[in-house]
C-alpha atoms as a PDB file:
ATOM      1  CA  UNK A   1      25.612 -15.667  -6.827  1.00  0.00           C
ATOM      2  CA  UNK A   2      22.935 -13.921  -5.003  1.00  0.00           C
ATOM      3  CA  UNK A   3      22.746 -13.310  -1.209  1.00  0.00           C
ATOM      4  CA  UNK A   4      19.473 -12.058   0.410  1.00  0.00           C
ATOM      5  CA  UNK A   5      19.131  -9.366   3.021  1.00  0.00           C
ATOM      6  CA  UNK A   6      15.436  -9.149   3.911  1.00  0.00           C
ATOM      7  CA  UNK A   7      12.199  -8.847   2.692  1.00  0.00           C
ATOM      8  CA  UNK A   8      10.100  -5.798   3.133  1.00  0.00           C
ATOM      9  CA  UNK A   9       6.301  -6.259   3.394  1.00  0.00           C
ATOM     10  CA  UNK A  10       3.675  -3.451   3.654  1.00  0.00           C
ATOM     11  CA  UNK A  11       0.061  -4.204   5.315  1.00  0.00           C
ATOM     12  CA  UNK A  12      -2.254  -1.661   4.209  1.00  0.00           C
ATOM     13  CA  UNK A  13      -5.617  -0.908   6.131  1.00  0.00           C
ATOM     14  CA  UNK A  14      -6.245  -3.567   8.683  1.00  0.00           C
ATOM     15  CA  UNK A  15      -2.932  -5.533   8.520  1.00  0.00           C
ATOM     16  CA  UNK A  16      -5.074  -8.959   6.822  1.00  0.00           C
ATOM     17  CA  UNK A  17      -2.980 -11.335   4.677  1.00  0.00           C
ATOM     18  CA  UNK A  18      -4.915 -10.259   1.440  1.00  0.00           C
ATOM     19  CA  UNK A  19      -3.817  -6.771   1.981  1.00  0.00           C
ATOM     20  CA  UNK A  20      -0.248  -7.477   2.525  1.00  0.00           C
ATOM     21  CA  UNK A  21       2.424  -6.893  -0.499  1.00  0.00           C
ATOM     22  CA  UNK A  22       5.593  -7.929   0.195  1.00  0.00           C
ATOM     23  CA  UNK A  23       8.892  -6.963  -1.654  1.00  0.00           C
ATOM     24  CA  UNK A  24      11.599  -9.198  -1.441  1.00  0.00           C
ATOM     25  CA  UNK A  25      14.679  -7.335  -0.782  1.00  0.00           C
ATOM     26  CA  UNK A  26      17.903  -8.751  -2.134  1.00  0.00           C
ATOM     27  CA  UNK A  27      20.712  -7.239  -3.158  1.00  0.00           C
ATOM     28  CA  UNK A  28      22.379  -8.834  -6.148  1.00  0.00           C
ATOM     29  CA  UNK A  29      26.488  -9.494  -6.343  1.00  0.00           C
ATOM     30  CA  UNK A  30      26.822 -10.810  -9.466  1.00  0.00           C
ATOM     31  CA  UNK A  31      30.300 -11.766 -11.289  1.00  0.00           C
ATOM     32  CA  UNK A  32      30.318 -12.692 -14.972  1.00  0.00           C
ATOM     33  CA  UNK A  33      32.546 -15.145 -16.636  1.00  0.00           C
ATOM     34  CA  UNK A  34      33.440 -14.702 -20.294  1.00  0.00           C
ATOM     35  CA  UNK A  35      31.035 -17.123 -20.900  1.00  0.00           C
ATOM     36  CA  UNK A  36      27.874 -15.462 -18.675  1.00  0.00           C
ATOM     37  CA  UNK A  37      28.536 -11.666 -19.972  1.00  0.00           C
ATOM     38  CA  UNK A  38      25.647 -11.407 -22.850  1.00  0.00           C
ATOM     39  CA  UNK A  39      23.216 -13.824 -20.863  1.00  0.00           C
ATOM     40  CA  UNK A  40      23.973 -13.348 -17.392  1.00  0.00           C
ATOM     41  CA  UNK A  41      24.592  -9.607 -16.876  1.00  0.00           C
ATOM     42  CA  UNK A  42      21.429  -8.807 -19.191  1.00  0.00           C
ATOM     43  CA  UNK A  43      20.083 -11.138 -16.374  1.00  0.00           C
ATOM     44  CA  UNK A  44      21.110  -8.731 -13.808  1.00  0.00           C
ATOM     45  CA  UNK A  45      19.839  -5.619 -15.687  1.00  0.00           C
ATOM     46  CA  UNK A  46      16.210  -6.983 -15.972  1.00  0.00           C
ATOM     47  CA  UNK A  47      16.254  -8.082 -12.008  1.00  0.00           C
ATOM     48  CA  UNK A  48      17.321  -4.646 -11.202  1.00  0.00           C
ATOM     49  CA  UNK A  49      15.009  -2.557 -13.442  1.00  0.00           C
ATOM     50  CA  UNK A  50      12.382  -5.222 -11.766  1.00  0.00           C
ATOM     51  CA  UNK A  51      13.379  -4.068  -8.184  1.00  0.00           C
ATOM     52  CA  UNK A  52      13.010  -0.634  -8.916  1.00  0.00           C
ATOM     53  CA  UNK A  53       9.309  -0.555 -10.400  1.00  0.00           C
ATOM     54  CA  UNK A  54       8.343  -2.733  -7.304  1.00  0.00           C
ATOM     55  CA  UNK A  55      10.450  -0.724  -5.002  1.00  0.00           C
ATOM     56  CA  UNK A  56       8.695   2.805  -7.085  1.00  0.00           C
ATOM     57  CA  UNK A  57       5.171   1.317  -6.563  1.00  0.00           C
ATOM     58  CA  UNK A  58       5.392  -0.167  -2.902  1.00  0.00           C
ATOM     59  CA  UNK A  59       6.672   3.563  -1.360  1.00  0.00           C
ATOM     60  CA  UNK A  60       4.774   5.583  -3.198  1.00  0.00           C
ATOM     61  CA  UNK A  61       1.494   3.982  -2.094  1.00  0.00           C
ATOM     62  CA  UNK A  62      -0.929   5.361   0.133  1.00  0.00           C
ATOM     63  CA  UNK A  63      -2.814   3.751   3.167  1.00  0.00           C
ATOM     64  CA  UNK A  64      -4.378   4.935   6.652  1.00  0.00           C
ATOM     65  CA  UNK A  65      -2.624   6.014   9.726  1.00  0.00           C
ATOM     66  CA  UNK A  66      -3.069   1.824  10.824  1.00  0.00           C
ATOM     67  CA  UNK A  67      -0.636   1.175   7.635  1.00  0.00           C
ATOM     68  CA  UNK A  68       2.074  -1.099   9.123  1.00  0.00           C
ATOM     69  CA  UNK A  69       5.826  -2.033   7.129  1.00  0.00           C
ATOM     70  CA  UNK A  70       6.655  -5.387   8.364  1.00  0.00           C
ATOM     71  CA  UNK A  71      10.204  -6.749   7.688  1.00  0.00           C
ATOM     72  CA  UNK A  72      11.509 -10.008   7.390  1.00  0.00           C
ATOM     73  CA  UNK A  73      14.951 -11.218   8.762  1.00  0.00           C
ATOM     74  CA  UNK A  74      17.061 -14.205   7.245  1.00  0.00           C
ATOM     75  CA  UNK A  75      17.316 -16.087  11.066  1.00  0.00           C
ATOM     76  CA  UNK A  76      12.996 -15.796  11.013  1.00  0.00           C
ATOM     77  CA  UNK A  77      12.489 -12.891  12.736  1.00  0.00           C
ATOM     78  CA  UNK A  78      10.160 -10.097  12.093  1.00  0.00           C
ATOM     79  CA  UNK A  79       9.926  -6.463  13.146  1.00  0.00           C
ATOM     80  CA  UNK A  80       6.571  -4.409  12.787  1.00  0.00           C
ATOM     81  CA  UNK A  81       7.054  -0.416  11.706  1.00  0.00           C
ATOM     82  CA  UNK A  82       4.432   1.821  12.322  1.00  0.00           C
ATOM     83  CA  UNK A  83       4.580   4.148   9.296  1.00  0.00           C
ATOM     84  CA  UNK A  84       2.793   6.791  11.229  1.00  0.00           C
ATOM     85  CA  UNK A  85       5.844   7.742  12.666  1.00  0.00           C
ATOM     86  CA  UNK A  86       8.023   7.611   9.631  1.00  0.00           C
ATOM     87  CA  UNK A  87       9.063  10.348   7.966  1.00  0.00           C
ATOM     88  CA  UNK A  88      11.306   9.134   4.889  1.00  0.00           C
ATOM     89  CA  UNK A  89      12.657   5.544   4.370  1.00  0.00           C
ATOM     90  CA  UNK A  90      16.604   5.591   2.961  1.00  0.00           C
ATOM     91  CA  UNK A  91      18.798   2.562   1.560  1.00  0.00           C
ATOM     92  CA  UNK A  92      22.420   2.928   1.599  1.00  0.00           C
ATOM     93  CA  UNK A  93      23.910   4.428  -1.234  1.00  0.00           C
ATOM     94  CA  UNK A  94      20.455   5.212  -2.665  1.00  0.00           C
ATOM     95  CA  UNK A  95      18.277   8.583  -2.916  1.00  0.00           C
ATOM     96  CA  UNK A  96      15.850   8.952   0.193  1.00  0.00           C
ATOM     97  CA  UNK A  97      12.160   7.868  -0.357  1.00  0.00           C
ATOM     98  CA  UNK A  98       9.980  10.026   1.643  1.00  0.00           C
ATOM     99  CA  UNK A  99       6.852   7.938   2.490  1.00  0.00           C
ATOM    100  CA  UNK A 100       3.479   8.616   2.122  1.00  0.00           C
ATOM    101  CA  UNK A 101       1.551   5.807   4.029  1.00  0.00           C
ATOM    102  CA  UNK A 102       0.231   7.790   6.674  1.00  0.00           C
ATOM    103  CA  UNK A 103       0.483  11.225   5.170  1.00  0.00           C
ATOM    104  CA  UNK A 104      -1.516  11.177   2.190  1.00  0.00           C
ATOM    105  CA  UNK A 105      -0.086  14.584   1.273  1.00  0.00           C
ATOM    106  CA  UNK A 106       1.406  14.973  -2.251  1.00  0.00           C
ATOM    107  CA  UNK A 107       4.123  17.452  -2.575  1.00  0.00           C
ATOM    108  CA  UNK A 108       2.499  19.994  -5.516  1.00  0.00           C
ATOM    109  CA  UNK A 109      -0.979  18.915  -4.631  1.00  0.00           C
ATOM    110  CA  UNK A 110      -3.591  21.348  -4.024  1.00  0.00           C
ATOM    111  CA  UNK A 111      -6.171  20.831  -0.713  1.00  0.00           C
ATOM    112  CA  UNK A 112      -8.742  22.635   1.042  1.00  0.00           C
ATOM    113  CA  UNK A 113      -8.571  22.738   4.616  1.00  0.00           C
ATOM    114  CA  UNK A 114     -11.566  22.164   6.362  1.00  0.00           C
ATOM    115  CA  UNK A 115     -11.420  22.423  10.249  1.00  0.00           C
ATOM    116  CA  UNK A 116     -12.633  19.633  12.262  1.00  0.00           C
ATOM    117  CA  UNK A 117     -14.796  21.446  14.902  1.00  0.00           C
ATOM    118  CA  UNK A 118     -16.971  23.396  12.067  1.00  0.00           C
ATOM    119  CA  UNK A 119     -16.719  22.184   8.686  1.00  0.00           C
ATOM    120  CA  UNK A 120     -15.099  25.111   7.660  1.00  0.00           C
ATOM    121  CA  UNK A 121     -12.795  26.124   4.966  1.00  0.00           C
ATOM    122  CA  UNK A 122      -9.230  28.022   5.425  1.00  0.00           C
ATOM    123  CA  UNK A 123     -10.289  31.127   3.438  1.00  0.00           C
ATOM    124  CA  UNK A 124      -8.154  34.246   2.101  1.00  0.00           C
ATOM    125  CA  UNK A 125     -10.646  37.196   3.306  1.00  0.00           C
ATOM    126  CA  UNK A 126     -12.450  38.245   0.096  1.00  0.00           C
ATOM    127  CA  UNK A 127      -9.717  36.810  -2.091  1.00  0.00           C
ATOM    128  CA  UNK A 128      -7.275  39.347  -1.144  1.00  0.00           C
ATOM    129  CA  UNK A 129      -4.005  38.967  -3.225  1.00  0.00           C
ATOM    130  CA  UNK A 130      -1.558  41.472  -1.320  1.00  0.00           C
ATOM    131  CA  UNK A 131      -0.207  41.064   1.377  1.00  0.00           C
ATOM    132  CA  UNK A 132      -0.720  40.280   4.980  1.00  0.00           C
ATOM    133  CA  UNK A 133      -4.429  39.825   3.725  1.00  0.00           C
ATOM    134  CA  UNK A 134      -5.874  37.807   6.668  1.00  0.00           C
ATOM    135  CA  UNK A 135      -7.018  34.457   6.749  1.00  0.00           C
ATOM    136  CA  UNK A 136      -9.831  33.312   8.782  1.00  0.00           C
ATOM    137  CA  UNK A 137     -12.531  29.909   8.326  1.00  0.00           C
ATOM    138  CA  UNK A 138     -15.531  30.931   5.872  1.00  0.00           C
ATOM    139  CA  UNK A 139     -18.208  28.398   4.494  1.00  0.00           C
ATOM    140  CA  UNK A 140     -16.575  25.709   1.978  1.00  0.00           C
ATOM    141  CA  UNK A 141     -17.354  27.220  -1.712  1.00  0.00           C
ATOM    142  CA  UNK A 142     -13.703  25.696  -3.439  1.00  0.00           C
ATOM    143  CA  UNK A 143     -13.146  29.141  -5.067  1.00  0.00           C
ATOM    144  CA  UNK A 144      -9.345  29.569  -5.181  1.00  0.00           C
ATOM    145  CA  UNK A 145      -8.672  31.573  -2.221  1.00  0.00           C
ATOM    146  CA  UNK A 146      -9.863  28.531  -0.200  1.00  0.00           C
ATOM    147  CA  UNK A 147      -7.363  26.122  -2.079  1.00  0.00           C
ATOM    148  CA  UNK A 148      -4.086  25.877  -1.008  1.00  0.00           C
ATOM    149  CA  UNK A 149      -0.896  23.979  -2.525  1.00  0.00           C
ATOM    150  CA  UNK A 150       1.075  22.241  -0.347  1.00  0.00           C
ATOM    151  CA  UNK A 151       5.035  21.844  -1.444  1.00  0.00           C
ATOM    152  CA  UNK A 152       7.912  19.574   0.167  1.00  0.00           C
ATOM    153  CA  UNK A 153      10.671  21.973   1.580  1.00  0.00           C
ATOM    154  CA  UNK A 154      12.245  18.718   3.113  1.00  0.00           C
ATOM    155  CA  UNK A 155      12.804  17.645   6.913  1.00  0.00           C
ATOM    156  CA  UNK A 156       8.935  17.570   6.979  1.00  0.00           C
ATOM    157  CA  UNK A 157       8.709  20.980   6.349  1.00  0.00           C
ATOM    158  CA  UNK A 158       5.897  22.149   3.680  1.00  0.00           C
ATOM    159  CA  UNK A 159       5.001  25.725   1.947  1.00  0.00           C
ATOM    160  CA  UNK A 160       1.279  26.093   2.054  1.00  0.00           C
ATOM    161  CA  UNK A 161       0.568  28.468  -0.769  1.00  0.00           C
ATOM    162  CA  UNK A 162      -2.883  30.378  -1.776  1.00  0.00           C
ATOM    163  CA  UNK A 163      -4.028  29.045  -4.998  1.00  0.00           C
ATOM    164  CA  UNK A 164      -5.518  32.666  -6.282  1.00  0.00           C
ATOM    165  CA  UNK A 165      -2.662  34.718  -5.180  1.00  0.00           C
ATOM    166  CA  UNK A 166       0.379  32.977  -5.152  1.00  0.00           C
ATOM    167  CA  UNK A 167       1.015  33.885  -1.675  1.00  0.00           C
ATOM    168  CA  UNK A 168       2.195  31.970   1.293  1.00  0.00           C
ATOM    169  CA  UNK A 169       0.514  31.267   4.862  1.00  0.00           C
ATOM    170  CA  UNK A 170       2.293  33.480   6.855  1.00  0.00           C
ATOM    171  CA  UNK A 171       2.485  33.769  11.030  1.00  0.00           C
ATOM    172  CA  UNK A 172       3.165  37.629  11.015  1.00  0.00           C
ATOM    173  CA  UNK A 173       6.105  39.341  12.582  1.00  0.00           C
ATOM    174  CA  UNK A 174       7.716  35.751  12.783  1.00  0.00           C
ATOM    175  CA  UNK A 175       6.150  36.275  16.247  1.00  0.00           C
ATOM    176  CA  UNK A 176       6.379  33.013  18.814  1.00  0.00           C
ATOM    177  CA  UNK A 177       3.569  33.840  21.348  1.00  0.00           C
ATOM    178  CA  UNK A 178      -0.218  32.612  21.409  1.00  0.00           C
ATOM    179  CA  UNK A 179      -2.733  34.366  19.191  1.00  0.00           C
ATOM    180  CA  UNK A 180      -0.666  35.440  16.348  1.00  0.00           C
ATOM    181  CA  UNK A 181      -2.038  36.237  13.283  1.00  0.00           C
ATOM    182  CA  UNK A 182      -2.059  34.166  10.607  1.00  0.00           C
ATOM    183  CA  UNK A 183      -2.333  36.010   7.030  1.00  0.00           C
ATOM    184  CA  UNK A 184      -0.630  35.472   3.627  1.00  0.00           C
ATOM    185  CA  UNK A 185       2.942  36.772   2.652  1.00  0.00           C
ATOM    186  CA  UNK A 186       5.251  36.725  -0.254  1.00  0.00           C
ATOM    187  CA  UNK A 187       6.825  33.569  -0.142  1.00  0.00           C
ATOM    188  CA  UNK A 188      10.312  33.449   1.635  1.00  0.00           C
ATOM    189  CA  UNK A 189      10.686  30.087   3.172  1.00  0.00           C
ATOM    190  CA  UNK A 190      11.250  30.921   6.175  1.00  0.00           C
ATOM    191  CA  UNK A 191      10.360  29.127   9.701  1.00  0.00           C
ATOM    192  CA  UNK A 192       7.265  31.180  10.324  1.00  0.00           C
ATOM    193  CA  UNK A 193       6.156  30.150   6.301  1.00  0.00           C
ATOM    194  CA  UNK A 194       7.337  25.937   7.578  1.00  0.00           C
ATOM    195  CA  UNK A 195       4.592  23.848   8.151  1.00  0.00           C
ATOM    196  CA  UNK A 196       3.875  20.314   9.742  1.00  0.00           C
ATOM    197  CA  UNK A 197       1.428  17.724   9.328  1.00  0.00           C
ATOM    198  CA  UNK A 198       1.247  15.091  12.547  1.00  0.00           C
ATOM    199  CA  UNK A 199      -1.513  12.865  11.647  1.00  0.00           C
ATOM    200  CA  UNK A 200      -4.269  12.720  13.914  1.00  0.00           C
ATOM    201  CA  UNK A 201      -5.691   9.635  12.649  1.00  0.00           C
ATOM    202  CA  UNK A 202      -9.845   9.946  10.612  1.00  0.00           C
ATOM    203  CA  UNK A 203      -7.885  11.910   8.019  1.00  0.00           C
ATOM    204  CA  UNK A 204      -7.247  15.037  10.504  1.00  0.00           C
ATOM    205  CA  UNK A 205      -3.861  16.970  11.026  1.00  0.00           C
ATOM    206  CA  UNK A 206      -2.373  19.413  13.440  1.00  0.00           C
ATOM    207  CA  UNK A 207      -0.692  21.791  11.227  1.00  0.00           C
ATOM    208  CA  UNK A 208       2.210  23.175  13.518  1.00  0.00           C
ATOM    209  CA  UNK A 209       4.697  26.417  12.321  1.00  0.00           C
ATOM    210  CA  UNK A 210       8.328  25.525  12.357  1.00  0.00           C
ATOM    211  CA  UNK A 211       9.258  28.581  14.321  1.00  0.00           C
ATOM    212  CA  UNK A 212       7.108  28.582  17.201  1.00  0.00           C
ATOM    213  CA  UNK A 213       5.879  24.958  17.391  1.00  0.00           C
ATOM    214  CA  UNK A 214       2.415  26.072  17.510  1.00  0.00           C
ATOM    215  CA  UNK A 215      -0.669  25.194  16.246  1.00  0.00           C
ATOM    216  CA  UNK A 216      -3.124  26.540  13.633  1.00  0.00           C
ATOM    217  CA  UNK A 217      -6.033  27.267  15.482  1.00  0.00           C
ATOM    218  CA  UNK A 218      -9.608  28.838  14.979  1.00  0.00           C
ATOM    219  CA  UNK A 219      -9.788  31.277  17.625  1.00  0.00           C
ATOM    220  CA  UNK A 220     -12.746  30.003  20.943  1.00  0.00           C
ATOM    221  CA  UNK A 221     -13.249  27.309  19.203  1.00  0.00           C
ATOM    222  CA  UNK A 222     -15.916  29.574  17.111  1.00  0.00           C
ATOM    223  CA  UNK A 223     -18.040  28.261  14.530  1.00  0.00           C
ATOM    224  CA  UNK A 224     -19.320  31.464  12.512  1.00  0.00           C
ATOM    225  CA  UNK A 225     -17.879  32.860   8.997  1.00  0.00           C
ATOM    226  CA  UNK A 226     -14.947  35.243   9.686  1.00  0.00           C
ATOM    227  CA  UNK A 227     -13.871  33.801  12.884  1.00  0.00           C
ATOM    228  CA  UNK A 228      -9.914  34.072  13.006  1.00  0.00           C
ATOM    229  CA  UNK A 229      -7.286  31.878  12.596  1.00  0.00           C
ATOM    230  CA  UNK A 230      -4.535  32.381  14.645  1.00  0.00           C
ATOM    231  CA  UNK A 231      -1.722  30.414  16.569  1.00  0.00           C
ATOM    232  CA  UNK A 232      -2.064  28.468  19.794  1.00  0.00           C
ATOM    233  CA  UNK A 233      -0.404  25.880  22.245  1.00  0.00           C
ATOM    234  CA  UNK A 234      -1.265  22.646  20.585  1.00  0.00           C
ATOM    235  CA  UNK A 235      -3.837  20.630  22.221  1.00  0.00           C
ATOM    236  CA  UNK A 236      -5.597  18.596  19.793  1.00  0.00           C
ATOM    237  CA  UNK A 237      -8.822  19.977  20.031  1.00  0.00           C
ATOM    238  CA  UNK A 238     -11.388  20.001  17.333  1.00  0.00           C
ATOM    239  CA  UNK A 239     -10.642  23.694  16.035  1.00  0.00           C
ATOM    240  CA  UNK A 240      -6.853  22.481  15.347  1.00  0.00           C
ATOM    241  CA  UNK A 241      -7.867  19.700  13.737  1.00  0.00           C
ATOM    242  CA  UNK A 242      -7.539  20.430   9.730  1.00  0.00           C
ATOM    243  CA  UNK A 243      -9.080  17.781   7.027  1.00  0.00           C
ATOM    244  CA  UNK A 244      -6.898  18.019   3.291  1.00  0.00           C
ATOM    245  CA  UNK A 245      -9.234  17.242   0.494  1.00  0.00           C
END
């Protein structure tokens, strides 16, 4: 016998009927007779290995920060998520599925990081490899000191690595207050090297160290090559906004 919980729907880009996919979400309880063993429980087995390649495939696609989950209750009712403020979706018993709906960012992926206000790229100065090399914005060229990999750490938390060196993005000293250095370090893990990503919407991100709760910021706002990349109080401004491409 098989009793349904819900079904679980997911409306990508402007919510339409021809962009919806829905996953019907039923848990199977199935009890074979001697009779129903060989046809029945191979049954099962196939059902279940069909869940999981939907289930795989539905929350590991990507959509804009409008992407909506929509869920459907047995009694008829419905109840809208807005996956722009989810962070990981969990079923009991089962391992976490982080989601990637709004996001876009893939754990192990490599990005440049072009700030909103300028069109600028984070850049390692001169493709320093030791360390506390600075980092400041410098005129998009994709060498590898302007590409940066970006890995999980959990709890929304992400390394942001220099592609040429190896090295992570660093606030120095660990240091809390407003127009702290940014530069690259050894990699440690630790709060200062934690990074988050809160969707802005248009592809943008405030990128905001664990520690402090601050900002990555181009310093006045400035336009030129060199100009420094610090800290700041978040305000959303252009010069904290940060494209990943």
């Amino acid at each position: 016998m098989m009793h349904g919980l819900a079904s679980l729907c997911h409306e990508a880009g402007n919510g339409q009927n021809n962009g919806r996919r829905c996953l019907n979400m039923r848990a199977p309880y199935f009890y074979p007779t001697s009779t129903q063993i060989e046809g029945g429980f191979m049954k099962k087995i196939a059902f279940m290995t069909i869940f999981c390649i939907l289930a795989v495939f539905m929350f590991s696609s990507t959509g804009d920060a409008a992407d909506t989950m929509v869920i459907y209750y047995k009694n008829g009712q419905t109840q809208n998520v807005d996956l722009g403020n989810v962070q990981r979706i969990e079923f009991p018993g089962g391992t976490p599925q982080r989601t990637s709906f709004s996001s876009g960012i893939s754990s192990g992926g490599t990005y440049e990081f072009r700030a909103k206000h300028s069109g600028k790229c984070l850049d390692v100065a001169g493709a320093a490899t030791h360390n506390s090399a600075n980092i400041f914005q410098w005129e998009c060229h994709g060498g590898a000191n302007q590409r940066w990999t970006v890995t999980d750490k959990g709890d929304g938390d992400y390394l942001v690595t220099a592609r040429h060196s190896n090295k992570c993005m660093d606030v120095e000293n660990v240091s809390n207050g407003n127009g702290v250095n940014i530069s690259q370090y050894d990699c440690h893990a630790g709060p200062n090297q934690r990074w988050r990503f809160i969707p802005q919407g248009g592809g943008y991100y405030m990128v905001t160290a664990k520690h402090s709760g601050k900002c990555l910021d181009v310093a006045g706002a400035g336009k030129g090559n060199g100009d420094n990349v610090h800290q700041w109080d978040c305000h959303g401004g252009d010069n904290q906004l940060w494209q990943l491409k």
